[in-house]
Structure formats: structure tokens, C-alpha cells
N, C-alpha and C. Protein backbone atom coordinates (compact mmCIF):
# COMPACT_ATOMS: atom_id res chain seq x y z
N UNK A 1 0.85 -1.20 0.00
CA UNK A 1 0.00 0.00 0.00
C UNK A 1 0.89 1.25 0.00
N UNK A 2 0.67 2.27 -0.82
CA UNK A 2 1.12 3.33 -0.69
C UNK A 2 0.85 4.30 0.09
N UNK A 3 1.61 4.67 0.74
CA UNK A 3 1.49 6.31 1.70
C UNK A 3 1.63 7.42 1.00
N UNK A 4 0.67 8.43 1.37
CA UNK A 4 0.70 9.30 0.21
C UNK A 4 0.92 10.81 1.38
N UNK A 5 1.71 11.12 1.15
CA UNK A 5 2.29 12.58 1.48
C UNK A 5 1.45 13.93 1.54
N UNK A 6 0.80 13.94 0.18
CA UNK A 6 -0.52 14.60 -0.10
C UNK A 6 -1.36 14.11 -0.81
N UNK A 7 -2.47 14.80 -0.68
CA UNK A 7 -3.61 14.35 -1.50
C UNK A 7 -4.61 16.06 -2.12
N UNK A 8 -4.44 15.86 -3.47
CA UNK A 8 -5.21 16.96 -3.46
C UNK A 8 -6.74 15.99 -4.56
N UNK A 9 -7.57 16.77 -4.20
CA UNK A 9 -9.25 16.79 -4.89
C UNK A 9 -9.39 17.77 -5.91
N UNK A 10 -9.37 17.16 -7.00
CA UNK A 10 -9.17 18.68 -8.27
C UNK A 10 -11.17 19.50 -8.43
N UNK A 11 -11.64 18.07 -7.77
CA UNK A 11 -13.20 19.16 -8.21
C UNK A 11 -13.40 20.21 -7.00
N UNK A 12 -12.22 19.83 -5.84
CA UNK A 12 -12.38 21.00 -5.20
C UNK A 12 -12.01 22.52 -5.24
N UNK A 13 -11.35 22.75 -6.48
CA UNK A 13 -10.76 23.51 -7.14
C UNK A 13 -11.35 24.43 -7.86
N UNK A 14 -11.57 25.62 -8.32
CA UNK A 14 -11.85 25.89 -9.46
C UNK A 14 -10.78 25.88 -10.54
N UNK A 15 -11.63 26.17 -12.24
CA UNK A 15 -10.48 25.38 -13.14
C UNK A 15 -9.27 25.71 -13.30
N UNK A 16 -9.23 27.32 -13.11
CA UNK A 16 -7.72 27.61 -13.54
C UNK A 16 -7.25 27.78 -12.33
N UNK A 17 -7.21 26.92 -11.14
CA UNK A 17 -6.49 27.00 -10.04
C UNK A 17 -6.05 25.40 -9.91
N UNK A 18 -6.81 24.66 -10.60
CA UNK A 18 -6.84 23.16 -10.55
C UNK A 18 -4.89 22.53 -10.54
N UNK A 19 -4.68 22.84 -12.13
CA UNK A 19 -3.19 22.40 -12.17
C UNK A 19 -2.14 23.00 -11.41
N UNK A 20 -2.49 24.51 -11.31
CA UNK A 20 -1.04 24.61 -10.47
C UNK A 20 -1.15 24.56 -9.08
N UNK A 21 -1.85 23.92 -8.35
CA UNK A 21 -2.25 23.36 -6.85
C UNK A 21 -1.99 22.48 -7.23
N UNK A 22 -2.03 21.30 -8.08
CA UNK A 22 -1.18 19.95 -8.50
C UNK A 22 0.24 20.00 -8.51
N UNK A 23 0.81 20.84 -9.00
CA UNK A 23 2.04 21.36 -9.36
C UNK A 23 2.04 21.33 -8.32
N UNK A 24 2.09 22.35 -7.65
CA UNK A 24 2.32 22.83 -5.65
C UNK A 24 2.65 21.38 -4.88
N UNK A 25 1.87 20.80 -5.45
CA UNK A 25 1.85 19.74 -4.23
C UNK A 25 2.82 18.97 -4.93
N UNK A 26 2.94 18.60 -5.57
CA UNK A 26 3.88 17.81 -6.38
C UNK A 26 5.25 18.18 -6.04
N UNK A 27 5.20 20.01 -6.54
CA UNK A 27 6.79 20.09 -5.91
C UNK A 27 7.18 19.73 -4.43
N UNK A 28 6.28 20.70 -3.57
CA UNK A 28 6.71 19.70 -2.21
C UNK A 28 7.35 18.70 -1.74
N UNK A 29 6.71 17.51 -2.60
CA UNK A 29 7.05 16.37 -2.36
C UNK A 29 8.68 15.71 -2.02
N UNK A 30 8.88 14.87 -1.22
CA UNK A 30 10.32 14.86 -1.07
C UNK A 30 10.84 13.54 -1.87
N UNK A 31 11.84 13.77 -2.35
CA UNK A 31 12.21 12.10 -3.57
C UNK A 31 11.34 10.82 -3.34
N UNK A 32 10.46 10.33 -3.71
CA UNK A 32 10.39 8.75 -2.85
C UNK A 32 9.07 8.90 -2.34
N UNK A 33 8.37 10.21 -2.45
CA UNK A 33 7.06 10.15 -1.70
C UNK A 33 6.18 10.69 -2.97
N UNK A 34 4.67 10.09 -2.61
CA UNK A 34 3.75 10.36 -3.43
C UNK A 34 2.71 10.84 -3.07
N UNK A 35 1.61 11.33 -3.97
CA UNK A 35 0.42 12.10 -3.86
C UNK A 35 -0.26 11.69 -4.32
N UNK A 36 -1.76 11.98 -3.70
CA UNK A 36 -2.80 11.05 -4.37
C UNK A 36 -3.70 12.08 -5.01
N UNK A 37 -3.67 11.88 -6.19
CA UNK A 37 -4.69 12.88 -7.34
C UNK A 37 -5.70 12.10 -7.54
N UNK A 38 -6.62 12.81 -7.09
CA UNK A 38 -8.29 12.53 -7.40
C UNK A 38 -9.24 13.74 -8.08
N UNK A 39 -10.16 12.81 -8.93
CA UNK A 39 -10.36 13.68 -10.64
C UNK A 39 -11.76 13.19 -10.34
N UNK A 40 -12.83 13.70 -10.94
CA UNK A 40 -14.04 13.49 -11.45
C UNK A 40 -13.72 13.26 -13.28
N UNK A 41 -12.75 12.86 -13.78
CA UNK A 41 -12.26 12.72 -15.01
C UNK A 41 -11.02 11.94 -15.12
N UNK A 42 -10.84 11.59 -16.58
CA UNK A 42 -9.06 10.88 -16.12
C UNK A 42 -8.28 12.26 -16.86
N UNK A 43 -7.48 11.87 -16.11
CA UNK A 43 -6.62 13.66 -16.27
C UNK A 43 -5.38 13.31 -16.69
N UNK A 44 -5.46 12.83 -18.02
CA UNK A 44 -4.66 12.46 -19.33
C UNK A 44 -3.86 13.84 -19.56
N UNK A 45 -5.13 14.95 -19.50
CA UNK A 45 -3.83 15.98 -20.46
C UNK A 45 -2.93 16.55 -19.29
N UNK A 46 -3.26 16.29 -17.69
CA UNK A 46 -2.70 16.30 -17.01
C UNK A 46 -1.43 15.91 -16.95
N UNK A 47 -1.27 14.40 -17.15
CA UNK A 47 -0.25 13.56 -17.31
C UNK A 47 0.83 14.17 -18.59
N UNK A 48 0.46 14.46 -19.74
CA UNK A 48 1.10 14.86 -20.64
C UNK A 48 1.88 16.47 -20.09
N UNK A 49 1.37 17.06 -18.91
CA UNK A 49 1.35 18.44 -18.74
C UNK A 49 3.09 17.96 -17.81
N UNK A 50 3.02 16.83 -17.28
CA UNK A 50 3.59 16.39 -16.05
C UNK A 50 5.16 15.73 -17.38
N UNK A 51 4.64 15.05 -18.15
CA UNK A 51 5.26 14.68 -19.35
C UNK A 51 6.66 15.74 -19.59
N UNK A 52 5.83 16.87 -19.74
CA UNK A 52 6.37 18.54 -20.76
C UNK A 52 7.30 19.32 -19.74
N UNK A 53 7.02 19.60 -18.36
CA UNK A 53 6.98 20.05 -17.30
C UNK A 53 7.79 19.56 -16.19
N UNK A 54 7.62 18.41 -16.12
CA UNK A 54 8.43 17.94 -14.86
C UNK A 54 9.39 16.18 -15.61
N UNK A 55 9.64 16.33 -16.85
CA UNK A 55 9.57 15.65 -17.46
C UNK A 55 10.12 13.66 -16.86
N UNK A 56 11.23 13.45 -16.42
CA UNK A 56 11.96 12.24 -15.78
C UNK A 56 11.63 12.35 -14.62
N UNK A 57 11.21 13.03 -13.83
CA UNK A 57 10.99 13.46 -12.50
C UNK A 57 9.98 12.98 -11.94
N UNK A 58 8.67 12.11 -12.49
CA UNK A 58 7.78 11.44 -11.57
C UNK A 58 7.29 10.35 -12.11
N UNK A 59 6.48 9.87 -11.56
CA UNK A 59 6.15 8.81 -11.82
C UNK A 59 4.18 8.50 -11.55
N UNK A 60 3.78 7.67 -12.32
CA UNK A 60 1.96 7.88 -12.90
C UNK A 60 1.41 6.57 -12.50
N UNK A 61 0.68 6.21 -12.07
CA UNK A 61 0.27 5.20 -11.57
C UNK A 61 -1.54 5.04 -11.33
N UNK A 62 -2.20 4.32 -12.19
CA UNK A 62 -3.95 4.73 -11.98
C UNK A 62 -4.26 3.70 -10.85
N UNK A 63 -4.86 4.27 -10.26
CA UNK A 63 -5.66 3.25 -8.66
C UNK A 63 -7.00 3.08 -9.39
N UNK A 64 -7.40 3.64 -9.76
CA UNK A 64 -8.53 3.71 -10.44
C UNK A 64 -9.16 4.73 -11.33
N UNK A 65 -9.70 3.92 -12.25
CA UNK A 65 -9.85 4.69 -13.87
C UNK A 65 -11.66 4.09 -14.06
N UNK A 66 -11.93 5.71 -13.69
CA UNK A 66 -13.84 5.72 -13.70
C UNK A 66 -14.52 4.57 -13.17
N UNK A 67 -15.82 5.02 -13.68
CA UNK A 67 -16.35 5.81 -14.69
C UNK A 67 -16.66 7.24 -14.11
N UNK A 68 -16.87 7.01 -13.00
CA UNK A 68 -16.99 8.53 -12.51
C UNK A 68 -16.22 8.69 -11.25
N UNK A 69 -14.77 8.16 -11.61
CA UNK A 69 -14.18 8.85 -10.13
C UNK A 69 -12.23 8.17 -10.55
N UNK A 70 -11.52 8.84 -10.66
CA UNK A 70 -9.93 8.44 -11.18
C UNK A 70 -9.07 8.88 -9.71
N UNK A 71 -8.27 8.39 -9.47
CA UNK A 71 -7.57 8.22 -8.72
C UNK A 71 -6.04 8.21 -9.26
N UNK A 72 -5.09 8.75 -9.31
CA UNK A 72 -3.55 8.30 -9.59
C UNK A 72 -2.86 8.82 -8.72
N UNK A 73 -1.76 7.97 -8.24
CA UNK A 73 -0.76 8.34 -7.35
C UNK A 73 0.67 8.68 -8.29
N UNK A 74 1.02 9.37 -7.76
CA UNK A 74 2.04 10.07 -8.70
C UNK A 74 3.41 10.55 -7.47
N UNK A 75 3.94 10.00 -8.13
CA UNK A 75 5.40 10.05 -7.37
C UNK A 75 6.45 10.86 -7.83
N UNK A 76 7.41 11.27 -6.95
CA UNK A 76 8.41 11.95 -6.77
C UNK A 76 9.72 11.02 -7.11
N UNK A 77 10.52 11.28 -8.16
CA UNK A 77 11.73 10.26 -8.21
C UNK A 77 12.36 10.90 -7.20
């Protein structure tokens, strides 16, 4: 089981505050620890954003993929 460091809720968000409160938490993170991203969507262009952005630096993992609720833990190399 994974321990997750943070956890952010993106529908608790509004939209253009959504990713870079992901970001935030993400940087935080210390090598080796992860966060748990939870979506009312799968947050693909997310991943690609994480791709562009933080590129070798983390790691993507789905706990669960819908139909109405995504989950990925995403790690810190």
C-alpha cells in the first residue's frame, strides 16, 4: 500500500487553479514520496502536462480509472 504525502481533490478547485495546486503539491514532495490525485475525469492531459513540465521526474500510476471517479498516485523520483 502506498502512503501518500498529499492528497489533493481537483473538483475542489476551481479550473484555472486546478493544475497549479497539482504542481504545488507535487513540488513539495520529497524524492520517494507520493500524492494522491483525485479527478471526477481521467486527467490524461494532465499527465502529458507532467510529461512537458516535470519531465523524468515522476512517476503515474492509476488506482482507479472511472467511470466517474480516477484516482492516480504520482510520485516523486
Amino acid at each position: 500500500m502506498i502512503e501518500f504525502a498529499q492528497t489533493v481533490i481537483a473538483p475542489d478547485f476551481p479550473p484555472r487553479e486546478k493544475h497549479p495546486t497539482i504542481f504545488r503539491a507535487f513540488d513539495s514532495l520529497e524524492s520517494g514520496e507520493f500524492m494522491l490525485l483525485v479527478n471526477d475525469h481521467d486527467p490524461k492531459p494532465l499527465q502529458y502536462q507532467f510529461m512537458i513540465e516535470r519531465e523524468n521526474d515522476f512517476t503515474w500510476e492509476y488506482l482507479e480509472e472511472g467511470p466517474d471517479l480516477w484516482k492516480v498516485a504520482i510520485g516523486k523520483k
